[in-house]
PDB file of N, CA and C in Angstrom:
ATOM      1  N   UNK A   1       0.852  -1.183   0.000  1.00  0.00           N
ATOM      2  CA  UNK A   1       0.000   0.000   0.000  1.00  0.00           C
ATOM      3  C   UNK A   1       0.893   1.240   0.000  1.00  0.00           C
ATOM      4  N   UNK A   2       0.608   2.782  -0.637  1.00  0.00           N
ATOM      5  CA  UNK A   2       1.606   2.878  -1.247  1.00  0.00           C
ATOM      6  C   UNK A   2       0.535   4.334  -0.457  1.00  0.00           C
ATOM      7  N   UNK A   3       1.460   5.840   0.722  1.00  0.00           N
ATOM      8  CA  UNK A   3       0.811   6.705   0.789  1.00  0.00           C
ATOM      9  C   UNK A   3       0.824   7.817  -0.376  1.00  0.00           C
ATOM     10  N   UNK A   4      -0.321   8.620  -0.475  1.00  0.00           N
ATOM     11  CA  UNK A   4      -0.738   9.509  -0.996  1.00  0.00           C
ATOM     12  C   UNK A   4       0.029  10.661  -0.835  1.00  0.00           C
ATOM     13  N   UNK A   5       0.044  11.174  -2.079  1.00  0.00           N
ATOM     14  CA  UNK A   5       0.422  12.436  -1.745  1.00  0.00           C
ATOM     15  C   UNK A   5       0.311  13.292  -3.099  1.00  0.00           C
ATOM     16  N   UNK A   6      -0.397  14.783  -2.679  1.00  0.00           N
ATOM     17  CA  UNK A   6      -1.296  15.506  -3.938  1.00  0.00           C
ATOM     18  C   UNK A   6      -0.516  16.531  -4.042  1.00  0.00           C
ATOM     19  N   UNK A   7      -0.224  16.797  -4.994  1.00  0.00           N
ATOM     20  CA  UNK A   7       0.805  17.956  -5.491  1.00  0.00           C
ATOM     21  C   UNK A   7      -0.507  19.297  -5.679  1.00  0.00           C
ATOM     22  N   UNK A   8      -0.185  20.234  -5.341  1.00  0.00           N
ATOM     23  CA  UNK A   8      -0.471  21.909  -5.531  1.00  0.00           C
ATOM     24  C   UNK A   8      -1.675  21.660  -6.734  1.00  0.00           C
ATOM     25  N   UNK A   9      -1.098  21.590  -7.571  1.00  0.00           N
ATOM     26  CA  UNK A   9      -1.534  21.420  -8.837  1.00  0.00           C
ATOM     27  C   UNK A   9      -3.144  20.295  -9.203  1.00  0.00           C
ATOM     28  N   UNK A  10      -2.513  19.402  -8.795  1.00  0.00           N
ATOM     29  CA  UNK A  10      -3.335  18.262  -8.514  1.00  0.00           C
ATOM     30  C   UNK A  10      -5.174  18.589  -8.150  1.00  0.00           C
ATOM     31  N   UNK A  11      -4.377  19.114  -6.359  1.00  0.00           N
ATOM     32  CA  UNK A  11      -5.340  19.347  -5.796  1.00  0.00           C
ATOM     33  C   UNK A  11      -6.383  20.610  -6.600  1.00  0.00           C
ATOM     34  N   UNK A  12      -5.627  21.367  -7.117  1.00  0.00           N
ATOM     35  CA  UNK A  12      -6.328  22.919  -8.352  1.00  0.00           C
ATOM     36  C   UNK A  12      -7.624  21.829  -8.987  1.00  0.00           C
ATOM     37  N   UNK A  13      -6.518  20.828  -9.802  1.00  0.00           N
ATOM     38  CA  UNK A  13      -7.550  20.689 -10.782  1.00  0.00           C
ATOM     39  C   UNK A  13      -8.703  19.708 -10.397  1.00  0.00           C
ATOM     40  N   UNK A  14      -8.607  18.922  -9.628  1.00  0.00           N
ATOM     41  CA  UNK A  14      -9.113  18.214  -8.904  1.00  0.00           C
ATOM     42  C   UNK A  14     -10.531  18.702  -8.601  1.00  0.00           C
ATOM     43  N   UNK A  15     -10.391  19.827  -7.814  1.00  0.00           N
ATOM     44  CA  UNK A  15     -11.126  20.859  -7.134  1.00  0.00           C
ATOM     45  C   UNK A  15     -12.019  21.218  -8.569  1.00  0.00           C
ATOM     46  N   UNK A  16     -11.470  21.325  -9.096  1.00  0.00           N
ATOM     47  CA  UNK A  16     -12.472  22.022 -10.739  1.00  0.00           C
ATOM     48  C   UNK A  16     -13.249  21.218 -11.372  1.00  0.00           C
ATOM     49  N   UNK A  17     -12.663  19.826 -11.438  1.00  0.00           N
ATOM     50  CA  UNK A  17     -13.118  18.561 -11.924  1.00  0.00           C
ATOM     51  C   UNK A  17     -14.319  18.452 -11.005  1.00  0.00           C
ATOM     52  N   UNK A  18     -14.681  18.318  -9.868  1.00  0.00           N
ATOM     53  CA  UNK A  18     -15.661  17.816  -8.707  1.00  0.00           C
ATOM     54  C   UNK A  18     -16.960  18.673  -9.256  1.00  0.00           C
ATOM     55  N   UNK A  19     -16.215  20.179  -9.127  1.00  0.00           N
ATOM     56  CA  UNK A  19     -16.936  21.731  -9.300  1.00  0.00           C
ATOM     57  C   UNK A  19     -18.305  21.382 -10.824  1.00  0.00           C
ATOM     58  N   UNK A  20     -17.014  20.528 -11.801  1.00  0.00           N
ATOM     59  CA  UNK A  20     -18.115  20.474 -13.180  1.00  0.00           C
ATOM     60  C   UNK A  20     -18.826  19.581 -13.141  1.00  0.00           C
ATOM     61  N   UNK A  21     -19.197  19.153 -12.785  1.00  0.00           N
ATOM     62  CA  UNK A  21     -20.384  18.072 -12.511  1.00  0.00           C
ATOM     63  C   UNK A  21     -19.665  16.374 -13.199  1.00  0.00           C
ATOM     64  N   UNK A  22     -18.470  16.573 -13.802  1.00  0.00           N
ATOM     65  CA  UNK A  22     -18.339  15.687 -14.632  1.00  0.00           C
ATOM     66  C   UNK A  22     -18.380  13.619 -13.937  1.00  0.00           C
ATOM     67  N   UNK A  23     -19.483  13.281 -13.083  1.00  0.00           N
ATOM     68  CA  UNK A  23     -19.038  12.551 -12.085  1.00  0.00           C
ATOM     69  C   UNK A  23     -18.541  11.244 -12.402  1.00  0.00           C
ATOM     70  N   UNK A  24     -18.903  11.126 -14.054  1.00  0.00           N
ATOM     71  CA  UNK A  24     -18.025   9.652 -14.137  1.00  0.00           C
ATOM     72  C   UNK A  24     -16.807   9.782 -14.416  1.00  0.00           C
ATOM     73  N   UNK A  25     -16.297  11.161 -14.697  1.00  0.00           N
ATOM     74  CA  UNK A  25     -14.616  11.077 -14.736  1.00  0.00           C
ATOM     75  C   UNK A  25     -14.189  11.047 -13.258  1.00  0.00           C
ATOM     76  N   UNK A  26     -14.826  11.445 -12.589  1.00  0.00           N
ATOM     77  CA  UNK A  26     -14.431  11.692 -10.748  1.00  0.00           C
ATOM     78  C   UNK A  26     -14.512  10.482 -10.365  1.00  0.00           C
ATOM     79  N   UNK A  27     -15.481   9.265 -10.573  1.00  0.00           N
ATOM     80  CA  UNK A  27     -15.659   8.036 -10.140  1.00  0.00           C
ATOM     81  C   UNK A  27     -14.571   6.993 -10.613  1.00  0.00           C
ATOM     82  N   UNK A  28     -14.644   7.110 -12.296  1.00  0.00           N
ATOM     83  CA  UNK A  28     -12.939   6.293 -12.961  1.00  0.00           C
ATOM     84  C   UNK A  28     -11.948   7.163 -12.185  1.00  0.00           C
ATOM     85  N   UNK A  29     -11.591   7.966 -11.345  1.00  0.00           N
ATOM     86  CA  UNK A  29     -10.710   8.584 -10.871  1.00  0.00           C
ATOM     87  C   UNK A  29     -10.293   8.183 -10.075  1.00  0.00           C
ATOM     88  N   UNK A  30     -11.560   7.707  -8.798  1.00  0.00           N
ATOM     89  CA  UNK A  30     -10.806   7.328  -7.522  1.00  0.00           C
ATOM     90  C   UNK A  30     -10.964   5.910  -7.715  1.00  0.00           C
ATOM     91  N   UNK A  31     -11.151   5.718  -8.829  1.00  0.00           N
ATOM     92  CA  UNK A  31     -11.084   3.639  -8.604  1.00  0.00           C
ATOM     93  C   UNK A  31     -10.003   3.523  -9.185  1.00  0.00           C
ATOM     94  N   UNK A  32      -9.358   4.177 -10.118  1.00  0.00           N
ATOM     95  CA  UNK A  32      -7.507   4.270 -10.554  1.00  0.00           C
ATOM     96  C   UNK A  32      -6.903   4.694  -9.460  1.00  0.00           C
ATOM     97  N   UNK A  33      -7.005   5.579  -8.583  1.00  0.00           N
ATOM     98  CA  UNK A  33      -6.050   5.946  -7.413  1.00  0.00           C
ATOM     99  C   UNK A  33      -6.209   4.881  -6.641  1.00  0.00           C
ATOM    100  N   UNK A  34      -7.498   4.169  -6.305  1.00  0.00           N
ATOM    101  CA  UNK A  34      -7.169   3.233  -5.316  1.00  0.00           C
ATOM    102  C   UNK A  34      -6.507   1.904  -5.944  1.00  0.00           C
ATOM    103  N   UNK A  35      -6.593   1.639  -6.844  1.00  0.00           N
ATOM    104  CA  UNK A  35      -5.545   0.617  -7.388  1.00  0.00           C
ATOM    105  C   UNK A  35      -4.454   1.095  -7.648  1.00  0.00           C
ATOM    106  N   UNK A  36      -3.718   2.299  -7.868  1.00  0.00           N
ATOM    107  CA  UNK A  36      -2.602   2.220  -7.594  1.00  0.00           C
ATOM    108  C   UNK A  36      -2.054   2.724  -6.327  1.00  0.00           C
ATOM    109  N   UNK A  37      -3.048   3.273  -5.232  1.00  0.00           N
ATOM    110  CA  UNK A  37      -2.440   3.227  -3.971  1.00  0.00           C
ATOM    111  C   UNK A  37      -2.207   1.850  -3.155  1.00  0.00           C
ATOM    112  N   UNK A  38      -2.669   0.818  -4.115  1.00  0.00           N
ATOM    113  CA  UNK A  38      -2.761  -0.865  -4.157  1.00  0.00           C
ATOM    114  C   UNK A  38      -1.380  -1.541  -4.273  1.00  0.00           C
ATOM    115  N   UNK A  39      -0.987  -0.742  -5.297  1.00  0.00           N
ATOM    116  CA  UNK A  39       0.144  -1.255  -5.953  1.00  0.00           C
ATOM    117  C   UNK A  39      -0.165  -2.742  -6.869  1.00  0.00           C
ATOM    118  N   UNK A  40      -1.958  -1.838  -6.925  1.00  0.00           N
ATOM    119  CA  UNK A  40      -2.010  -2.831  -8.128  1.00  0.00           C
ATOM    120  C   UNK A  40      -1.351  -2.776  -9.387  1.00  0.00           C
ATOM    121  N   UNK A  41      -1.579  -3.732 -10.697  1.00  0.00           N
ATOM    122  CA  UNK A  41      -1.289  -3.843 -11.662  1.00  0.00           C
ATOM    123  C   UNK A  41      -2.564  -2.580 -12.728  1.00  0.00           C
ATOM    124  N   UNK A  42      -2.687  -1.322 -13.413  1.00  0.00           N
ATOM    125  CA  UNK A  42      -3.827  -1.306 -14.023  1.00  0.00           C
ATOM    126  C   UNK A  42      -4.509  -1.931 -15.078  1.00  0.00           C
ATOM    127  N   UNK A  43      -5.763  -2.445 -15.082  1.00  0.00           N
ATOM    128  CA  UNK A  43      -6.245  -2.697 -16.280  1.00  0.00           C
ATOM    129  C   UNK A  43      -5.534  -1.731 -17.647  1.00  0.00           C
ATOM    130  N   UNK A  44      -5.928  -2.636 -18.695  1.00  0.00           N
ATOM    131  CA  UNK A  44      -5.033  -2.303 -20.191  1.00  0.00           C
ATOM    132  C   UNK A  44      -5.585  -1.041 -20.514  1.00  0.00           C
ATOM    133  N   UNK A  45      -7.223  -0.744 -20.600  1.00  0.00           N
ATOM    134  CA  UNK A  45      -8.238   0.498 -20.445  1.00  0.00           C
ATOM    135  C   UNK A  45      -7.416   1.351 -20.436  1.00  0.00           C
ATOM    136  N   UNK A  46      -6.827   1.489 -19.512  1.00  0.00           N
ATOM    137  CA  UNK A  46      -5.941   2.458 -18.960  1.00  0.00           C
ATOM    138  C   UNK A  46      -4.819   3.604 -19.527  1.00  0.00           C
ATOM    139  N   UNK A  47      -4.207   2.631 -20.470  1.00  0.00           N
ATOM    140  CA  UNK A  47      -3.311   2.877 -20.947  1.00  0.00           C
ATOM    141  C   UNK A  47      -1.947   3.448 -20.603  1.00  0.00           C
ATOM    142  N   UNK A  48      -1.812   2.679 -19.408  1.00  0.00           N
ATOM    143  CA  UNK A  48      -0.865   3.220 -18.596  1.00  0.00           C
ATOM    144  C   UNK A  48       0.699   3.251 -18.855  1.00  0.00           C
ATOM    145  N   UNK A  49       0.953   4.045 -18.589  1.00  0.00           N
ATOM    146  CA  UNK A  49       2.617   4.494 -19.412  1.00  0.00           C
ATOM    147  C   UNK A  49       3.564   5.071 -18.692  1.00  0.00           C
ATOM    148  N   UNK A  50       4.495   4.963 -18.743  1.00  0.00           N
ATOM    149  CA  UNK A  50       5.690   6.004 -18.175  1.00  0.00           C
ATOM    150  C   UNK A  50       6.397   6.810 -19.407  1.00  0.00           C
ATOM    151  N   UNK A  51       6.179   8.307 -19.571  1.00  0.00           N
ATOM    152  CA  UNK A  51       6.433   9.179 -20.397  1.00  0.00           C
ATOM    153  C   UNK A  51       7.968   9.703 -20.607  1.00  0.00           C
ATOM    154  N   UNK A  52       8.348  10.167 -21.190  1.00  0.00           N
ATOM    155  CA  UNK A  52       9.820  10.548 -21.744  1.00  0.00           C
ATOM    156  C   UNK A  52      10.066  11.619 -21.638  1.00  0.00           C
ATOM    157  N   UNK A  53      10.982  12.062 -21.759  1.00  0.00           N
ATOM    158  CA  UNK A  53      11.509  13.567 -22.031  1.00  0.00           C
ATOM    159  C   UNK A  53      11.488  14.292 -20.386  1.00  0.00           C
ATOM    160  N   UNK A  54      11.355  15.138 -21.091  1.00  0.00           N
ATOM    161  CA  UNK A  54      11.088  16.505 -19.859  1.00  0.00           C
ATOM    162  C   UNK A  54      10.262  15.641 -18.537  1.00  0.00           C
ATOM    163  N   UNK A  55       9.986  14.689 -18.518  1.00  0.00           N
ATOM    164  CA  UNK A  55       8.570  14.076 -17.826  1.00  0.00           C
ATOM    165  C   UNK A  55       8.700  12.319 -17.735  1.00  0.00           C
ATOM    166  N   UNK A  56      10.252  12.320 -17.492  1.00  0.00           N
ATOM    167  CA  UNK A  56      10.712  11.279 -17.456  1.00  0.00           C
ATOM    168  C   UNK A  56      10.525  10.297 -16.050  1.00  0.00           C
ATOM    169  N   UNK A  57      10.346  10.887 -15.044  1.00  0.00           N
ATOM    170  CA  UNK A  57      10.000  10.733 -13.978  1.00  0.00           C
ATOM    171  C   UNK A  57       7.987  10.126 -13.706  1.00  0.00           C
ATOM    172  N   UNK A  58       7.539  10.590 -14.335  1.00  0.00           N
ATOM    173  CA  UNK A  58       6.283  10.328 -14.160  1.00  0.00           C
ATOM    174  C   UNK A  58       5.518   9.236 -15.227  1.00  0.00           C
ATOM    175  N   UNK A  59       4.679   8.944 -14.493  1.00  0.00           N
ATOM    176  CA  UNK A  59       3.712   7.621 -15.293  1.00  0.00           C
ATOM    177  C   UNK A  59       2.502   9.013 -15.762  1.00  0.00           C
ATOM    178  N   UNK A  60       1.825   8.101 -16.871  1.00  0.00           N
ATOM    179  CA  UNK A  60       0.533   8.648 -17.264  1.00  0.00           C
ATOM    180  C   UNK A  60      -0.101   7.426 -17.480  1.00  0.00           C
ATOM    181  N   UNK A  61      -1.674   7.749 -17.334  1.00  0.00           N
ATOM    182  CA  UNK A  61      -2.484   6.786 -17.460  1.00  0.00           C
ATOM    183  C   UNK A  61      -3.822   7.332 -17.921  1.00  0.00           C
ATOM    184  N   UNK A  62      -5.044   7.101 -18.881  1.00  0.00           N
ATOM    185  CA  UNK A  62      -6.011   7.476 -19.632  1.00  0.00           C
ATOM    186  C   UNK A  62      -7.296   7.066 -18.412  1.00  0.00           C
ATOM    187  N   UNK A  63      -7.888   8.279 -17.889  1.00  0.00           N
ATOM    188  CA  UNK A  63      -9.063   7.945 -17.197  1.00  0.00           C
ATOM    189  C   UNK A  63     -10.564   8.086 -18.386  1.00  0.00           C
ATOM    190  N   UNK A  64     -10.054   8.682 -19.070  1.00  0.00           N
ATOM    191  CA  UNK A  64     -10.886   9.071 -20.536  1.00  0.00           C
ATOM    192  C   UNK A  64     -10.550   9.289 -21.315  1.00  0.00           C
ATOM    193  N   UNK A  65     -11.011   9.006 -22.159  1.00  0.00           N
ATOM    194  CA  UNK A  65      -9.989   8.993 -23.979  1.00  0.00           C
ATOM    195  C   UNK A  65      -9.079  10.552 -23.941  1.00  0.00           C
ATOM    196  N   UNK A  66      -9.743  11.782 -23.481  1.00  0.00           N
ATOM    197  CA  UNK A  66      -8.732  12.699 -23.431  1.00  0.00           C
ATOM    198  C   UNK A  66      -8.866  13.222 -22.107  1.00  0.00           C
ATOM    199  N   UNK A  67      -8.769  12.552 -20.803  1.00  0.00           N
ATOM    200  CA  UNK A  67      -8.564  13.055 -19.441  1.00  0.00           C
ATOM    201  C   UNK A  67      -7.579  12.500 -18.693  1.00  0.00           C
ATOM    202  N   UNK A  68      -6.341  12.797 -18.572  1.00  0.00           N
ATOM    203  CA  UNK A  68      -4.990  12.183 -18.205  1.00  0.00           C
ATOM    204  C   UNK A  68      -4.882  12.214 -16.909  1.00  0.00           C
ATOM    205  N   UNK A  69      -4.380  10.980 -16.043  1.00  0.00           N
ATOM    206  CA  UNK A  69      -3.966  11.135 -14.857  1.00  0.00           C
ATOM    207  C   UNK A  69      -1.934  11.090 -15.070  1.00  0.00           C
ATOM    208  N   UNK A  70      -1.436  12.152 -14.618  1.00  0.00           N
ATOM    209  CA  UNK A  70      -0.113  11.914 -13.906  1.00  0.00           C
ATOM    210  C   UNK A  70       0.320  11.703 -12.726  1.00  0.00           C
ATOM    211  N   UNK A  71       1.131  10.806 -12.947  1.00  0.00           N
ATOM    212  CA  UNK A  71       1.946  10.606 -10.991  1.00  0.00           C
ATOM    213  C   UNK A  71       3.317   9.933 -11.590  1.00  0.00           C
ATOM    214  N   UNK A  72       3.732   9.948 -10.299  1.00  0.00           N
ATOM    215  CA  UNK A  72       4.532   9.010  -9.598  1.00  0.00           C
ATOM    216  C   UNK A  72       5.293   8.472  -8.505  1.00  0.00           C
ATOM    217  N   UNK A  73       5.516   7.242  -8.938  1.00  0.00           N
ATOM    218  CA  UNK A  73       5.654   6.630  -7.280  1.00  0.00           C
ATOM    219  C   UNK A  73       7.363   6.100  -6.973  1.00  0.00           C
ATOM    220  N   UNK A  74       7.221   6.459  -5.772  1.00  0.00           N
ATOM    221  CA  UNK A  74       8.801   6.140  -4.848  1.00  0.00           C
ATOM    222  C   UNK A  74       8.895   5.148  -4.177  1.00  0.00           C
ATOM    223  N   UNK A  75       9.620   4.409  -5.090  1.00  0.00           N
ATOM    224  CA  UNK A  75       9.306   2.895  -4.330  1.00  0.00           C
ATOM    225  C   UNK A  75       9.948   2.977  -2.919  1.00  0.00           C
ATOM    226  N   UNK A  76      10.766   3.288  -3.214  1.00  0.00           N
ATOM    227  CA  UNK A  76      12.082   3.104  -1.805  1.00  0.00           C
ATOM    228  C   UNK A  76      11.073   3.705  -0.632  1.00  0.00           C
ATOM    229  N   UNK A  77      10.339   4.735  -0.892  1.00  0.00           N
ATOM    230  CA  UNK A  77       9.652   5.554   0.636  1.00  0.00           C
ATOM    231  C   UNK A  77       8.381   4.843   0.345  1.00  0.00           C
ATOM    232  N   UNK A  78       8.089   4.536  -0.780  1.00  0.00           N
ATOM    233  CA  UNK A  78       6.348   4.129  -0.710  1.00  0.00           C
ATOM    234  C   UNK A  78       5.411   4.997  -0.614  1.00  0.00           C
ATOM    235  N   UNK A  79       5.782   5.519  -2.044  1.00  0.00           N
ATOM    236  CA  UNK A  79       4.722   6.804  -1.830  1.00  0.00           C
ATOM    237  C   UNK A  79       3.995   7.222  -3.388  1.00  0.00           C
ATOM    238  N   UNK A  80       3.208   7.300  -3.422  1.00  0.00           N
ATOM    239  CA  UNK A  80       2.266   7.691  -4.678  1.00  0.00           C
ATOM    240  C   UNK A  80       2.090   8.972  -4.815  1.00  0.00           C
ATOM    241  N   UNK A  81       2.554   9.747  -6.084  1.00  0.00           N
ATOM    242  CA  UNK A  81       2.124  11.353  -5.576  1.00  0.00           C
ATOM    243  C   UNK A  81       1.582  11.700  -6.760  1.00  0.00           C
ATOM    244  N   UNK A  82       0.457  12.011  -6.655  1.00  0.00           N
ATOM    245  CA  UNK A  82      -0.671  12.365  -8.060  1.00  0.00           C
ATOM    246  C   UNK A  82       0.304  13.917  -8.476  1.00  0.00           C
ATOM    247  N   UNK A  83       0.516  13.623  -9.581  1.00  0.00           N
ATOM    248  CA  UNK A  83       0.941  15.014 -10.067  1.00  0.00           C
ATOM    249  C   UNK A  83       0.252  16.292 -10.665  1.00  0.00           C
ATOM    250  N   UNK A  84      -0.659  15.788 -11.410  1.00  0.00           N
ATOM    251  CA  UNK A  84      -1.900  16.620 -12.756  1.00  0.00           C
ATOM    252  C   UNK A  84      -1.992  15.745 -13.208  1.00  0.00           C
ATOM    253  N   UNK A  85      -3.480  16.452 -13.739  1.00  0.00           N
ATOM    254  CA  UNK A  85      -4.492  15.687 -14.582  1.00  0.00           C
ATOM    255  C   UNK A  85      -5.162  16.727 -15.724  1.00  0.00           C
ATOM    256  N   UNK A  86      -5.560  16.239 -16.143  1.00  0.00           N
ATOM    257  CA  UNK A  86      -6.570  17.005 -17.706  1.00  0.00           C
ATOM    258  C   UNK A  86      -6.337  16.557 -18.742  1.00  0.00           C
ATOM    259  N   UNK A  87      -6.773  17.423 -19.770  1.00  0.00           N
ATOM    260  CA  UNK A  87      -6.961  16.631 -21.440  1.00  0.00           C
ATOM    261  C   UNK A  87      -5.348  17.243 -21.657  1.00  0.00           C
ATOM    262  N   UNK A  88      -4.922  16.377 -23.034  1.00  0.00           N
ATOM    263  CA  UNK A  88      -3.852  16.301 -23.692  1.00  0.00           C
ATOM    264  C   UNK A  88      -3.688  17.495 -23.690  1.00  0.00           C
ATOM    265  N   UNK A  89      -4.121  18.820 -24.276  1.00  0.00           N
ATOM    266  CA  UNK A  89      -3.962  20.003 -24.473  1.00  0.00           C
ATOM    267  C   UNK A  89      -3.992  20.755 -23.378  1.00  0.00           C
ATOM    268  N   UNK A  90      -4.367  20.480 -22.590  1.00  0.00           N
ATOM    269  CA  UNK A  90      -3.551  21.161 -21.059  1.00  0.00           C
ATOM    270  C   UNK A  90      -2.375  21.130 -20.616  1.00  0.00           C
ATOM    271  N   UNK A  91      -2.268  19.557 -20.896  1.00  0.00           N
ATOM    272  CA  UNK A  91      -1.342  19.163 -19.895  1.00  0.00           C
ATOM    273  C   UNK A  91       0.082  18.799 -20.895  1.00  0.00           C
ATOM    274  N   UNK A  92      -0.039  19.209 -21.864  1.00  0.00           N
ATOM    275  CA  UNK A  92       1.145  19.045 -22.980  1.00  0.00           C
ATOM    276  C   UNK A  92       1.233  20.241 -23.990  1.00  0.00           C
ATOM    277  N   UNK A  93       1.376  21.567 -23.580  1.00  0.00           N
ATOM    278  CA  UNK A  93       1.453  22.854 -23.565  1.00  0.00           C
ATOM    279  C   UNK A  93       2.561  23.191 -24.022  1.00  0.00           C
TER     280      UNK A  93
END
């Protein structure tokens, strides 16, 4: 089990996401965080990835065809830290 931890950012958009009514992206949301505060494996759906470049450090994973979750996790401390989220064009600027 792997603790939480919400970056600045995170928590922004998070907060906006709840705000728009959008509730099945909020619901695929916390059933991906709790499997990977699992240290589960994700379903394929997912499309879960570890990204390159500038953003080499972080996983991405598809909560909706264009609603991205970022994180990543420290194995050594055991820690999950949601980074940002949003569509491709937010979040790849």
């Amino acid at each position: 089990m792997y603790e939480l931890r919400y970056s600045n950012q995170f928590k922004r958009q998070y907060k906006k996401l709840r705000c728009s009514g959008r509730k099945r992206i909020v619901n695929e949301l916390s059933a991906v965080v709790s499997l990977l505060a699992k240290g589960a494996v994700l379903p394929d759906k997912y499309h879960n990835h570890k990204l390159t470049g500038d953003l080499k450090n972080c996983w991405e994973c598809h909560i909706a065809p264009d609603w991205l979750l970022f994180y990543k996790i420290y194995g050594d401390i055991v820690v999950l830290e949601l980074v940002a989220m949003g569509s491709h064009g937010n979040l790849f600027k």
